[in-house]
N, C-alpha and C. Protein backbone atom coordinates (compact mmCIF):
# COMPACT_ATOMS: atom_id res chain seq x y z
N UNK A 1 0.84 -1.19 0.00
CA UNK A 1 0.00 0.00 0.00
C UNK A 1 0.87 1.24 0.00
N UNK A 2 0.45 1.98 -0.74
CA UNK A 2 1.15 3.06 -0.68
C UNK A 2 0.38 4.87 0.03
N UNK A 3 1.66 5.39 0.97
CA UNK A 3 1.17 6.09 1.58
C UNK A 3 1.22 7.57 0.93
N UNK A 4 1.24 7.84 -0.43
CA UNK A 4 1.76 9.60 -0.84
C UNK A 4 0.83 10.09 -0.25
N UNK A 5 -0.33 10.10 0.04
CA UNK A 5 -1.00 10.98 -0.07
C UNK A 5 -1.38 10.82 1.38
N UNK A 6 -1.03 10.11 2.02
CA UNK A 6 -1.22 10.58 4.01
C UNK A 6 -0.89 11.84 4.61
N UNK A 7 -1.98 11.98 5.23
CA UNK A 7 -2.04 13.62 6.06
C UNK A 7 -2.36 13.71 7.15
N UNK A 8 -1.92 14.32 7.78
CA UNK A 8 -2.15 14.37 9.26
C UNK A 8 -3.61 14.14 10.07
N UNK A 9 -4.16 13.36 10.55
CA UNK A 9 -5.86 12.96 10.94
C UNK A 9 -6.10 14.12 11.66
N UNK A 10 -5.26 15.25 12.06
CA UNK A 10 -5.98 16.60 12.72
C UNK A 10 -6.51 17.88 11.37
N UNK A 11 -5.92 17.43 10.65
CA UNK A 11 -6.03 18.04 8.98
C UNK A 11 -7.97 18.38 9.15
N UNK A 12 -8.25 19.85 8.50
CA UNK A 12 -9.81 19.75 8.38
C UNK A 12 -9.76 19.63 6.57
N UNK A 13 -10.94 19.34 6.17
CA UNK A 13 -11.21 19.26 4.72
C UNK A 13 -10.89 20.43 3.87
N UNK A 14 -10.83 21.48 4.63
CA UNK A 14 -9.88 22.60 3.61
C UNK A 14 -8.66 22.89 3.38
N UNK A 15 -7.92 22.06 4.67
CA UNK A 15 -6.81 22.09 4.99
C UNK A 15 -6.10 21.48 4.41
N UNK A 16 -6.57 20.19 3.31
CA UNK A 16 -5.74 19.20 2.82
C UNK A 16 -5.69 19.47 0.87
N UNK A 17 -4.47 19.42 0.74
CA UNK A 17 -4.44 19.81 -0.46
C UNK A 17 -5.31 18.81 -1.76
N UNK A 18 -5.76 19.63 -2.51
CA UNK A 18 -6.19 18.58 -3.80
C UNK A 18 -5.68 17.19 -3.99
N UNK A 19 -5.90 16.17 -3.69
CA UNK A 19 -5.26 14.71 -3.72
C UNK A 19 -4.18 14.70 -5.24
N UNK A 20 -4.64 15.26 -6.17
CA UNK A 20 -4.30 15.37 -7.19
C UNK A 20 -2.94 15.84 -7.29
N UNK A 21 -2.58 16.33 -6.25
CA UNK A 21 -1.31 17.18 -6.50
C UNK A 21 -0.59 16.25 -5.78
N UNK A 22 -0.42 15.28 -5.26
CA UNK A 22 0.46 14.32 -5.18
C UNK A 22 0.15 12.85 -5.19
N UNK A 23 -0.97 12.40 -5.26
CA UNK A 23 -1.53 10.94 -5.68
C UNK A 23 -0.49 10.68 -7.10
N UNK A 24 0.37 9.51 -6.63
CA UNK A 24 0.90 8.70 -7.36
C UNK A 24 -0.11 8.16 -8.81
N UNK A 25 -0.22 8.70 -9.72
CA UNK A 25 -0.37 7.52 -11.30
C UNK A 25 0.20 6.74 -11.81
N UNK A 26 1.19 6.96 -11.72
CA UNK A 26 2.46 5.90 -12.42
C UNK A 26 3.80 6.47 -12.12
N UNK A 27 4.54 5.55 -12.31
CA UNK A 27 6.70 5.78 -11.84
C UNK A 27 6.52 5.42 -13.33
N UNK A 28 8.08 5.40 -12.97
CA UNK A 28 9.17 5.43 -14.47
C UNK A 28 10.40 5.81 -13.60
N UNK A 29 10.93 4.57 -14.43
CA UNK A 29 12.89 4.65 -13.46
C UNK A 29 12.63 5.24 -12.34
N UNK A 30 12.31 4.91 -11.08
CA UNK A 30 12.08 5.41 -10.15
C UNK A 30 11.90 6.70 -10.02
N UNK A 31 11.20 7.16 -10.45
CA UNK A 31 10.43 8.64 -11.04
C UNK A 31 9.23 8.51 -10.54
N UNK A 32 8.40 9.56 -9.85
CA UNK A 32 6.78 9.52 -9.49
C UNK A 32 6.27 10.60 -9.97
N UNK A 33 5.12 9.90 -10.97
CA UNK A 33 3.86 11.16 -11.31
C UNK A 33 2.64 11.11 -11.00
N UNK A 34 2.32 12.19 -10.96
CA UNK A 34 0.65 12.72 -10.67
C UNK A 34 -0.23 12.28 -11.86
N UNK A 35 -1.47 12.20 -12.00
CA UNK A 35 -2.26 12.07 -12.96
C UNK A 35 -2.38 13.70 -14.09
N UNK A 36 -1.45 14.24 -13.99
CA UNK A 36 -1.15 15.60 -14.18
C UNK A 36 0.43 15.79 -15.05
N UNK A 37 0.95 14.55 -14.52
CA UNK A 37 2.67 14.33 -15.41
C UNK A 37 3.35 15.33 -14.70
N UNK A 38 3.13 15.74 -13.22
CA UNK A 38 4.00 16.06 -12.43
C UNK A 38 4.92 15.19 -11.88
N UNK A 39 6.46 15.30 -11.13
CA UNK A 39 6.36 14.95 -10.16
C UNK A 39 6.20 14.49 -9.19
N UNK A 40 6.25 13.82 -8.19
CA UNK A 40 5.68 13.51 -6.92
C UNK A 40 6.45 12.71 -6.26
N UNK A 41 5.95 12.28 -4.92
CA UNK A 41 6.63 11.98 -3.62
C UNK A 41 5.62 10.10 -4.11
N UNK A 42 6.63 9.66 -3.11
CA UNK A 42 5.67 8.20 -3.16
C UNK A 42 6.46 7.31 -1.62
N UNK A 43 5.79 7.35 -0.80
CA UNK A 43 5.66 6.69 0.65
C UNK A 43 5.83 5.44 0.80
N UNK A 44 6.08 4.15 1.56
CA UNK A 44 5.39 3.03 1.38
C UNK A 44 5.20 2.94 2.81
N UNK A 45 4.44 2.03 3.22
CA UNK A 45 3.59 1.55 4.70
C UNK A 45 4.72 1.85 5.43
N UNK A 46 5.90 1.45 5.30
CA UNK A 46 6.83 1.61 6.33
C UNK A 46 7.59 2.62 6.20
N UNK A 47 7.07 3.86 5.86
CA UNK A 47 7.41 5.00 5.59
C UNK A 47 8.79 5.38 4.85
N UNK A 48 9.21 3.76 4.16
CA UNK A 48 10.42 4.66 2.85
C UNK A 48 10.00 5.17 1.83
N UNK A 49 10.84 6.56 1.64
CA UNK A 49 10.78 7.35 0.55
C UNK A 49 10.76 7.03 -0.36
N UNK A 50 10.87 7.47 -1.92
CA UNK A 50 11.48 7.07 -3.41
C UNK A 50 13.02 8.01 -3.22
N UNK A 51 13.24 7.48 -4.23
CA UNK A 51 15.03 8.62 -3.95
C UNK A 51 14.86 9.53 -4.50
N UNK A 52 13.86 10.04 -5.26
CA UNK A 52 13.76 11.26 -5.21
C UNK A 52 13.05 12.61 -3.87
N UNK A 53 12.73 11.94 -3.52
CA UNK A 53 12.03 12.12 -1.84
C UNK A 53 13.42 12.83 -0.89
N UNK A 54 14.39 11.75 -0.94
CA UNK A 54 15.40 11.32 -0.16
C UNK A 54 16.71 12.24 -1.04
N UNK A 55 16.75 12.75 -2.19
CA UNK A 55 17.83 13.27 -3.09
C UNK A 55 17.05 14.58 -2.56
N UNK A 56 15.85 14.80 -2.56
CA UNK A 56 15.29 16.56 -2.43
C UNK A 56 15.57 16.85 -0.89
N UNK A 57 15.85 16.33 -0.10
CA UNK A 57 16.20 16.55 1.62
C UNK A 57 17.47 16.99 1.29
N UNK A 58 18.13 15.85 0.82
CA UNK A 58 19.88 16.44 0.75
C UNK A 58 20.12 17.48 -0.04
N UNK A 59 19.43 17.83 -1.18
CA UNK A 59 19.83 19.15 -2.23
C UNK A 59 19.25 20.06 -1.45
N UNK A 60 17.79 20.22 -0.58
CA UNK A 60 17.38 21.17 -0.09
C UNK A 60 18.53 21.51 0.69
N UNK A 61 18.50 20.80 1.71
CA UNK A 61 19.83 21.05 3.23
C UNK A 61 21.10 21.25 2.46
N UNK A 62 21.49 21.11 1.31
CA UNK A 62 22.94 21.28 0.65
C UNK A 62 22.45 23.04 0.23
N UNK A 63 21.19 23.37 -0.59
CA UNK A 63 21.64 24.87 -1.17
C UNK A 63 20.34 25.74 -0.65
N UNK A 64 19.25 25.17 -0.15
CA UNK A 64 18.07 26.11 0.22
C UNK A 64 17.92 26.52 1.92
N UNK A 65 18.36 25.45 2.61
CA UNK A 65 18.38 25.57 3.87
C UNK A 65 18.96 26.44 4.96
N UNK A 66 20.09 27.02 4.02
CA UNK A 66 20.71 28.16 4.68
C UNK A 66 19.65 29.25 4.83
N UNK A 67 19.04 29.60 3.46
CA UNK A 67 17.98 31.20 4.18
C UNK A 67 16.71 30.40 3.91
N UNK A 68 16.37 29.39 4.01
CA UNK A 68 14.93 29.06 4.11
C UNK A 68 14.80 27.99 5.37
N UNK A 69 15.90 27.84 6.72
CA UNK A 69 15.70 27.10 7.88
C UNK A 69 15.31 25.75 7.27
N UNK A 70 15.63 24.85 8.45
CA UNK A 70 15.67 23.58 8.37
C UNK A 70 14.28 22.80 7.67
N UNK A 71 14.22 21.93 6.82
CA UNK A 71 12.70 21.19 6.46
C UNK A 71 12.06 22.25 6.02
N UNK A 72 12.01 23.46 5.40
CA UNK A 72 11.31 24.39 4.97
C UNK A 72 10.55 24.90 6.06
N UNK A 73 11.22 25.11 7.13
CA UNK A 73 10.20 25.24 8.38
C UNK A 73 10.39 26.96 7.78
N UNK A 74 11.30 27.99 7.60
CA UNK A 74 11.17 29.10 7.64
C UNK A 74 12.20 29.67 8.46
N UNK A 75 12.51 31.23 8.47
CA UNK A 75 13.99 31.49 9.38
C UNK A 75 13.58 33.18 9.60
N UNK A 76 14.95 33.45 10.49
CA UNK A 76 14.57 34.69 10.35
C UNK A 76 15.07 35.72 9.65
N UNK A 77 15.73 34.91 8.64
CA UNK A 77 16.16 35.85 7.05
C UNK A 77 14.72 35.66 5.81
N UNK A 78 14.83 34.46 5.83
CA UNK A 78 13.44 33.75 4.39
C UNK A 78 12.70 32.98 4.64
N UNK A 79 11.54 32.87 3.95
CA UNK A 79 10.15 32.44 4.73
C UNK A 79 10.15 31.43 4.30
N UNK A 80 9.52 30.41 5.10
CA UNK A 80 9.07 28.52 4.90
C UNK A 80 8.45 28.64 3.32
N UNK A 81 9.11 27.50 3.26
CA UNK A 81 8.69 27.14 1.68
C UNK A 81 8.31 25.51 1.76
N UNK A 82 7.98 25.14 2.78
CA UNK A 82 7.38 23.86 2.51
C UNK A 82 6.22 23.46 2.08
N UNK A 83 5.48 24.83 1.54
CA UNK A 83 4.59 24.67 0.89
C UNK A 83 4.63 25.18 -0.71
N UNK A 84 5.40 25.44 -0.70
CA UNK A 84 5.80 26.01 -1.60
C UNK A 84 4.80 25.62 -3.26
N UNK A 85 5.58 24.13 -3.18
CA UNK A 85 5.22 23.01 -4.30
C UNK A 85 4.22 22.86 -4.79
N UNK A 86 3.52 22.98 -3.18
CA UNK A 86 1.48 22.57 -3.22
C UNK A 86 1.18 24.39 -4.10
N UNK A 87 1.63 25.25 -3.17
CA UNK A 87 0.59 25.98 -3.41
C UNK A 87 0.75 27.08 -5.02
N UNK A 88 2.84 26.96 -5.21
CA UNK A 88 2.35 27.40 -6.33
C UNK A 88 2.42 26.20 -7.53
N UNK A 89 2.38 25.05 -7.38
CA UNK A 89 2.40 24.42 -7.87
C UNK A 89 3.96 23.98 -8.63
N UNK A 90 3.95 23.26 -10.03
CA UNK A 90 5.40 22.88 -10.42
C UNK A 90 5.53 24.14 -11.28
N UNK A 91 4.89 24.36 -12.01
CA UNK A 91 5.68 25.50 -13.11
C UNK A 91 6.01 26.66 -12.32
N UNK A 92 4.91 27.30 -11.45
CA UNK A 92 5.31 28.05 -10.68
C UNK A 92 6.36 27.93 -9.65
N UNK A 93 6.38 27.05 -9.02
CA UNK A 93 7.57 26.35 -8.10
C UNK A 93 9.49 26.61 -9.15
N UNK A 94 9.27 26.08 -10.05
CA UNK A 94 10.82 26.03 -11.05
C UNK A 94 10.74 27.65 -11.40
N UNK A 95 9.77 28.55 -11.90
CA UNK A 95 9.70 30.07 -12.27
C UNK A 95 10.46 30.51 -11.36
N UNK A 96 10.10 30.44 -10.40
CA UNK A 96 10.56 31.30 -8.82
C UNK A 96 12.05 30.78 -8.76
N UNK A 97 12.09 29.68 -8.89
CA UNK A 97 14.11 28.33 -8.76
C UNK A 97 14.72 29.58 -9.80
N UNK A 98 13.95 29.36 -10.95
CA UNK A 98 15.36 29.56 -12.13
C UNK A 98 15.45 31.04 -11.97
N UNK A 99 14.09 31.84 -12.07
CA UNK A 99 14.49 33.12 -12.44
C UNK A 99 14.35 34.19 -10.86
N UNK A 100 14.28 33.60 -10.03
CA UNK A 100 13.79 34.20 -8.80
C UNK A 100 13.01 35.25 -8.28
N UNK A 101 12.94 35.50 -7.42
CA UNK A 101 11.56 36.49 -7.29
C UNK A 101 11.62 37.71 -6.82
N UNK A 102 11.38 39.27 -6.44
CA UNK A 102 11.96 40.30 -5.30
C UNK A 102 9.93 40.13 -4.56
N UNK A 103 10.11 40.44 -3.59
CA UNK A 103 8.78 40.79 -2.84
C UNK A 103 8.98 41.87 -1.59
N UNK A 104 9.17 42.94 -1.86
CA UNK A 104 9.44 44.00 -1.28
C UNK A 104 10.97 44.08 -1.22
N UNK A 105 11.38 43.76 0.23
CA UNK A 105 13.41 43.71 0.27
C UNK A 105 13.53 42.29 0.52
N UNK A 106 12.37 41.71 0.54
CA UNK A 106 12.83 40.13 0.08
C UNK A 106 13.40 39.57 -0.87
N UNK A 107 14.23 39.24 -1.52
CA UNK A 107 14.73 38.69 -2.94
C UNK A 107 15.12 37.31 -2.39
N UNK A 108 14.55 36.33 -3.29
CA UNK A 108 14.76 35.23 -3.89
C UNK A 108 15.46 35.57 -5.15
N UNK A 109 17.64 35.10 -4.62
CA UNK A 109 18.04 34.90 -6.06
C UNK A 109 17.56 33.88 -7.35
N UNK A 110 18.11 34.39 -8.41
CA UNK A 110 17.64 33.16 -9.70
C UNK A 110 19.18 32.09 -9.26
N UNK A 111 18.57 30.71 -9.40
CA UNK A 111 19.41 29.73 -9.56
C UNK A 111 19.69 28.98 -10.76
N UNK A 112 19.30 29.59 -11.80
CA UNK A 112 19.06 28.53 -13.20
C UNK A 112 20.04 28.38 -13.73
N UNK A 113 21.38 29.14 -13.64
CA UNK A 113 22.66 28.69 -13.64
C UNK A 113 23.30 27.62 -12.50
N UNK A 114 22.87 27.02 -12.04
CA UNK A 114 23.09 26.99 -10.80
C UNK A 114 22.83 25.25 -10.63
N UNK A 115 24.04 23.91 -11.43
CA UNK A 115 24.02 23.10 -11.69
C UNK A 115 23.49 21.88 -10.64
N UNK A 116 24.19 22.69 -9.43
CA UNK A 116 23.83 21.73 -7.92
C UNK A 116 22.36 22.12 -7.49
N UNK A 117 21.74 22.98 -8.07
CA UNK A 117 19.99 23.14 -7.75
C UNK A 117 19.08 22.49 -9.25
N UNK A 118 19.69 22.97 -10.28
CA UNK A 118 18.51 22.40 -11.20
C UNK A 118 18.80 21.34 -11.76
N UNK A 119 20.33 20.73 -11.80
CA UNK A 119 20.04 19.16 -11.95
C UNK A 119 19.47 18.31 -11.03
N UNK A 120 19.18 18.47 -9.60
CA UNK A 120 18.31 18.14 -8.94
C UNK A 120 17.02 19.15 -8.49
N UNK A 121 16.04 20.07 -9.37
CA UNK A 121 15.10 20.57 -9.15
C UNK A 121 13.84 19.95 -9.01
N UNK A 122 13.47 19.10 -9.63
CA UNK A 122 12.54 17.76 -9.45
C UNK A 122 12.71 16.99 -8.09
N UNK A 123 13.99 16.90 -7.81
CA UNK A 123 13.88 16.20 -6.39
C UNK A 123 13.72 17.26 -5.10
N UNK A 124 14.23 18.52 -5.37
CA UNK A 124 13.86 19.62 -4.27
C UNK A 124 12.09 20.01 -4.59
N UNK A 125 11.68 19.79 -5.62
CA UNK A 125 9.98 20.16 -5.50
C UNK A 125 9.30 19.00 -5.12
N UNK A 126 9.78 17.66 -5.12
CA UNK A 126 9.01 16.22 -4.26
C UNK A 126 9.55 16.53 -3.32
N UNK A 127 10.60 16.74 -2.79
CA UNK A 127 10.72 16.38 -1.07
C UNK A 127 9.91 17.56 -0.83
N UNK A 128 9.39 19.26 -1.13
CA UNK A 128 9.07 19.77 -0.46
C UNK A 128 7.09 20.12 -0.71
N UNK A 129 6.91 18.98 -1.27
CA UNK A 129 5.79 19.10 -1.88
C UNK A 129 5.31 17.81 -0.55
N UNK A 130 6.24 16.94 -0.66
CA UNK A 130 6.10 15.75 0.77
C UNK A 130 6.18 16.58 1.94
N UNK A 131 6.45 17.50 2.50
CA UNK A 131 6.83 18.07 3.13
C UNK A 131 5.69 19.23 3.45
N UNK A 132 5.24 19.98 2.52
CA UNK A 132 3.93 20.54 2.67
C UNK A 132 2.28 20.12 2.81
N UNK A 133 2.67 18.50 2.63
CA UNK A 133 1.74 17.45 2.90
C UNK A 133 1.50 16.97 3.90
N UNK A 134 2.61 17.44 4.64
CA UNK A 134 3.19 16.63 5.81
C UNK A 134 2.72 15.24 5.86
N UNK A 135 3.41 14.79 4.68
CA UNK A 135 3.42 13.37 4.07
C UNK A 135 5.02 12.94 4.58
N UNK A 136 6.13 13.64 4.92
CA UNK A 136 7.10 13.21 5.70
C UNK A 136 7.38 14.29 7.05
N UNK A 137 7.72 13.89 7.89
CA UNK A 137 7.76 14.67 9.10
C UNK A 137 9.63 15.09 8.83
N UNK A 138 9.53 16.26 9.54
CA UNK A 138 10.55 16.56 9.74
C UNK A 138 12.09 16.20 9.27
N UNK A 139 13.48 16.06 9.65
CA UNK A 139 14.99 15.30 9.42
C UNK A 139 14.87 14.62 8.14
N UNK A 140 15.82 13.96 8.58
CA UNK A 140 16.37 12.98 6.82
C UNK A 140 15.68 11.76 6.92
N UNK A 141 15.12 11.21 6.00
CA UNK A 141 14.42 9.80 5.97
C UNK A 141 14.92 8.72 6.44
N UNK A 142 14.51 8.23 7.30
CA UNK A 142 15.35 6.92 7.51
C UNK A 142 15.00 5.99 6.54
N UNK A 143 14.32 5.54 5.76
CA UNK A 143 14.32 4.90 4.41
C UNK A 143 14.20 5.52 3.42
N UNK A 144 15.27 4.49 2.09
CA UNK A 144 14.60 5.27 1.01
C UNK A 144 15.04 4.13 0.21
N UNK A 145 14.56 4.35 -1.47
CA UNK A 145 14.64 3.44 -2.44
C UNK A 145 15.95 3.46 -2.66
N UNK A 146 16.37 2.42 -3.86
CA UNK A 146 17.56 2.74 -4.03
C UNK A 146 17.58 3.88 -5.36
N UNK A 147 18.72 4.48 -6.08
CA UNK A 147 18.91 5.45 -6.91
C UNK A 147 19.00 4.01 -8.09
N UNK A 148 17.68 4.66 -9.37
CA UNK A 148 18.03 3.88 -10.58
C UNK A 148 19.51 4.39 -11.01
N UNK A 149 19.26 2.99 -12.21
CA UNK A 149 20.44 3.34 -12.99
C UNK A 149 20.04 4.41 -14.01
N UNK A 150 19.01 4.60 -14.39
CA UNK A 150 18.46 5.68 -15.06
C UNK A 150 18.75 7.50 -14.45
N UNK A 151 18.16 7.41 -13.25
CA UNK A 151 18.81 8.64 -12.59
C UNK A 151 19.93 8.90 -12.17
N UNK A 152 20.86 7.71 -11.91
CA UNK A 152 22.19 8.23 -11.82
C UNK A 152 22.75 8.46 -13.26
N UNK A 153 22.34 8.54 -14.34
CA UNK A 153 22.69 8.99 -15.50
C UNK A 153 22.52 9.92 -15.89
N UNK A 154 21.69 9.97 -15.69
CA UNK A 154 21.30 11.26 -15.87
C UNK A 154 21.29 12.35 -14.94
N UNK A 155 21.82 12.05 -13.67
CA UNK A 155 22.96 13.14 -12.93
C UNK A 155 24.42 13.35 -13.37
N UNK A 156 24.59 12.30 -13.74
CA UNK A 156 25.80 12.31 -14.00
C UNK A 156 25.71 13.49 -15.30
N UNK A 157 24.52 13.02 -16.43
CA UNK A 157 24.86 13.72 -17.62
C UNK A 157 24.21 15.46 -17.39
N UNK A 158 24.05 15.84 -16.57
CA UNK A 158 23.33 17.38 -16.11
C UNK A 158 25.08 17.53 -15.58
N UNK A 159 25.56 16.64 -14.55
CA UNK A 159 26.93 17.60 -13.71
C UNK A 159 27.76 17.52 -14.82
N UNK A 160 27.67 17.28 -15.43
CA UNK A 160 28.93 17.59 -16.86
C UNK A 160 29.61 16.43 -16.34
């Protein structure tokens, strides 16, 4: 059984995002999509991740975590983005990554040069899309899948 789409049982019915935005349709090379050809997080009963789940914790905590605090909780330089995923969704979510945003003296730099964020940008919008679901709690996963041979190729072929 699979858990993507588990939410907290204190959750009210407005509170929980469109199922749609992370209900598993189908993988590919350990890849998870939405019925939408997003993206997505994918759980199992015993709460291991997919490695993309588990690759978006470590890229987050490697380049976002400094001004956006631990787990997208938020800081007191830049605001929580663990919702980020849900609420502006994926196109909007990568708009804001590559070309970044100003909101008063807030600035979000652009990262789209920026090889260690957008060859893993897909895995920083599932872990924080799991994360605004509170489909994973908090720290680093203690399980996760293993990395296809498909995605390590295609890391490899993004890091030059």
């Amino acid at each position: 059984m699979c858990l993507a789409a588990s939410l907290p049982m204190s959750a009210s019915a407005e509170d929980k995002p469109d199922p749609s935005v992370y209900e598993v349709a189908y993988s590919e090379d350990g890849r998870y999509y939405n019925a939408d050809d997003v993206p997505t997080f994918n759980i199992t009963e015993d709460g291991t991740v997919d490695w993309m789940t588990f690759s978006g914790f470590r890229r987050y905590h490697a380049e976002c975590h400094v001004c956006h605090g631990p787990d997208g909780e938020g800081s007191t330089y830049a605001p929580a983005v663990k919702n980020a995923a849900v609420d502006l969704g994926y196109d909007g979510f990568v708009d804001v990554v590559v070309n970044g945003r100003q909101n008063g003296n807030s600035v979000m730099p652009h990262f789209g040069e920026n090889r260690n964020v957008m060859c893993f940008l897909d895995d920083i919008y599932v872990y924080l899309k799991a994360r605004g679901t509170d489909s994973v709690p908090r720290g680093r996963p203690a399980n996760k899948e293993a990395k296809s041979d498909v995605i390590r190729e295609d890391e490899n072929a993004c890091m030059g």
